[in-house]
C-alpha atoms as a PDB file:
ATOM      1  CA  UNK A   1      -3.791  -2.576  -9.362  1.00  0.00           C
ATOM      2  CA  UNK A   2      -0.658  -4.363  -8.734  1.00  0.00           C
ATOM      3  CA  UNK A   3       0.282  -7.203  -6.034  1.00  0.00           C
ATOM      4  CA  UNK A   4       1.892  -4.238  -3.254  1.00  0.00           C
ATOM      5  CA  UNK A   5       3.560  -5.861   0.017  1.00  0.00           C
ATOM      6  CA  UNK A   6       4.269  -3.995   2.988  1.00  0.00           C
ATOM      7  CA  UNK A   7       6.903  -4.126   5.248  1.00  0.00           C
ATOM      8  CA  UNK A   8       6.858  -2.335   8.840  1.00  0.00           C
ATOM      9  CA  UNK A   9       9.687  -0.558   9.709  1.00  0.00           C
ATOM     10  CA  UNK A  10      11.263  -3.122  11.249  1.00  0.00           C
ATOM     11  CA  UNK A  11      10.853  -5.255   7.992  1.00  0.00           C
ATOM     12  CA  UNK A  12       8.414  -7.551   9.146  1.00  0.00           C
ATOM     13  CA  UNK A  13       5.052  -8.066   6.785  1.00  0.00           C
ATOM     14  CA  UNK A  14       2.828  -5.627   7.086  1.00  0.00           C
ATOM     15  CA  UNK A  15      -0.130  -6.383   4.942  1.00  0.00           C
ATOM     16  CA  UNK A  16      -0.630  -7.460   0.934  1.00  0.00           C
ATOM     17  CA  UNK A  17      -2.582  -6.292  -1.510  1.00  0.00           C
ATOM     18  CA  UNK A  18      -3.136  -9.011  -4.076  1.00  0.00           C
ATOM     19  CA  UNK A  19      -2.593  -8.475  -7.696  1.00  0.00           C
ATOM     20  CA  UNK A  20      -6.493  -7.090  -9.522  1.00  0.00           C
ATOM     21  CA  UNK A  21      -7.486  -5.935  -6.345  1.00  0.00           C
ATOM     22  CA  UNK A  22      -8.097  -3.087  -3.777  1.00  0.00           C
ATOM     23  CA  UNK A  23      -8.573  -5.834  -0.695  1.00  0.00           C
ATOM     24  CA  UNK A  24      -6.179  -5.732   1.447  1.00  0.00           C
ATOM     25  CA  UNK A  25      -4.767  -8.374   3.523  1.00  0.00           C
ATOM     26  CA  UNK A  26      -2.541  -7.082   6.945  1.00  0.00           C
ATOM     27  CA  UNK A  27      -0.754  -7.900   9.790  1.00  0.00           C
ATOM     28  CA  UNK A  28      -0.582  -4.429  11.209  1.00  0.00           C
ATOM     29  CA  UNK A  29      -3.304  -3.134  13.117  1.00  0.00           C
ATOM     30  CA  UNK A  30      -3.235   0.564  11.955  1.00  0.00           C
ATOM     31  CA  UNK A  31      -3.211  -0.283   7.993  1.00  0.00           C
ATOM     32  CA  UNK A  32      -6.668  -0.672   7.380  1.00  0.00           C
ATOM     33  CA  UNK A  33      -7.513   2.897   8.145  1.00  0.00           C
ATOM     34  CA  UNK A  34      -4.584   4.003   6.535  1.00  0.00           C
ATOM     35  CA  UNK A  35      -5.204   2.176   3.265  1.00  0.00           C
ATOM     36  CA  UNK A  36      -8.909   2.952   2.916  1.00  0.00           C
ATOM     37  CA  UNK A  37      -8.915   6.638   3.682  1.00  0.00           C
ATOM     38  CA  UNK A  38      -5.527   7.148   1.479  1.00  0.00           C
ATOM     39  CA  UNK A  39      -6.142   5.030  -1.384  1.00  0.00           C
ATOM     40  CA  UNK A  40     -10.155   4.763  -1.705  1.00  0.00           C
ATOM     41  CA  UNK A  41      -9.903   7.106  -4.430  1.00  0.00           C
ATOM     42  CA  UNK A  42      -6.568   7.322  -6.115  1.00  0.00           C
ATOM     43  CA  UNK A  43      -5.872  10.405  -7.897  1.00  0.00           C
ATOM     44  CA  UNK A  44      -4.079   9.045 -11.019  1.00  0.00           C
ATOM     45  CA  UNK A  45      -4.952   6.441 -13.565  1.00  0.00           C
ATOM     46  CA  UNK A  46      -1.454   5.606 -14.954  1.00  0.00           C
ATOM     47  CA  UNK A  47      -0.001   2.800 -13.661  1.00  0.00           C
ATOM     48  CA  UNK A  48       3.222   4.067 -13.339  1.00  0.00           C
ATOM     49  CA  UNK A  49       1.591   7.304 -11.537  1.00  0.00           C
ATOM     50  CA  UNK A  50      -0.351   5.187  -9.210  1.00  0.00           C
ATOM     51  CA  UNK A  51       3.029   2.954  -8.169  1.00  0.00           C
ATOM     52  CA  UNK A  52       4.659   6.050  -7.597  1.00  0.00           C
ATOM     53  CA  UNK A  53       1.618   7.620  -5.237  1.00  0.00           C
ATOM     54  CA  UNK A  54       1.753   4.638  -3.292  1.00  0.00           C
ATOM     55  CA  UNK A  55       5.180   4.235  -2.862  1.00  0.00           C
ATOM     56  CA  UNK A  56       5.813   7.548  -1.945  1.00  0.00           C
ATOM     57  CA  UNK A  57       2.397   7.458   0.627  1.00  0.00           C
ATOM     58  CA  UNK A  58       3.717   4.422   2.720  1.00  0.00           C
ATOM     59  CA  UNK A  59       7.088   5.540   2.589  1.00  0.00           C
ATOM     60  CA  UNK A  60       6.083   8.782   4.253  1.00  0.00           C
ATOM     61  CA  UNK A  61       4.077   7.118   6.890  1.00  0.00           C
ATOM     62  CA  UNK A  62       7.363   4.568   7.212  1.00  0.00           C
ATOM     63  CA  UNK A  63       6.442   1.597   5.525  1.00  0.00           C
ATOM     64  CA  UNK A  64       8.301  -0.350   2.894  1.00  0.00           C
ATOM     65  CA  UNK A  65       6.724  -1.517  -0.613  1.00  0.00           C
ATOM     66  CA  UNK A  66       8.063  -4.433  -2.343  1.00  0.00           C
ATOM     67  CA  UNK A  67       6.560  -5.635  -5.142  1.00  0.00           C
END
């Protein structure tokens, strides 16, 4: 997996998710739930999929991704 930062909606850090890894590093309170139970078990294997999945997750539950 890629390095993934997240940004709250007001644009303040979120969490991180270092490059290699599925460990997650936050800020925000209600991440950890959110990343464990939507990502545990990605359903793609492309890396290009899996950005896209993720992106498109926290931006529906209005977060930001930078990478």
């Amino acid at each position: 997996m890629f390095p993934i930062f997240i940004l709250n909606r007001d644009g303040e850090k979120a969490g991180l998710v270092p490059h290699g890894t599925q460990s997650f590093r936050i800020k925000d309170r209600e991440l950890p739930d959110f990343w464990y139970h939507t990502f545990r078990d990605i359903p793609v294997t492309d890396d290009e999929q899996e950005r896209k999945f993720v992106d498109c997750v926290f931006t529906q539950a209005g977060y930001r991704v930078i990478r």
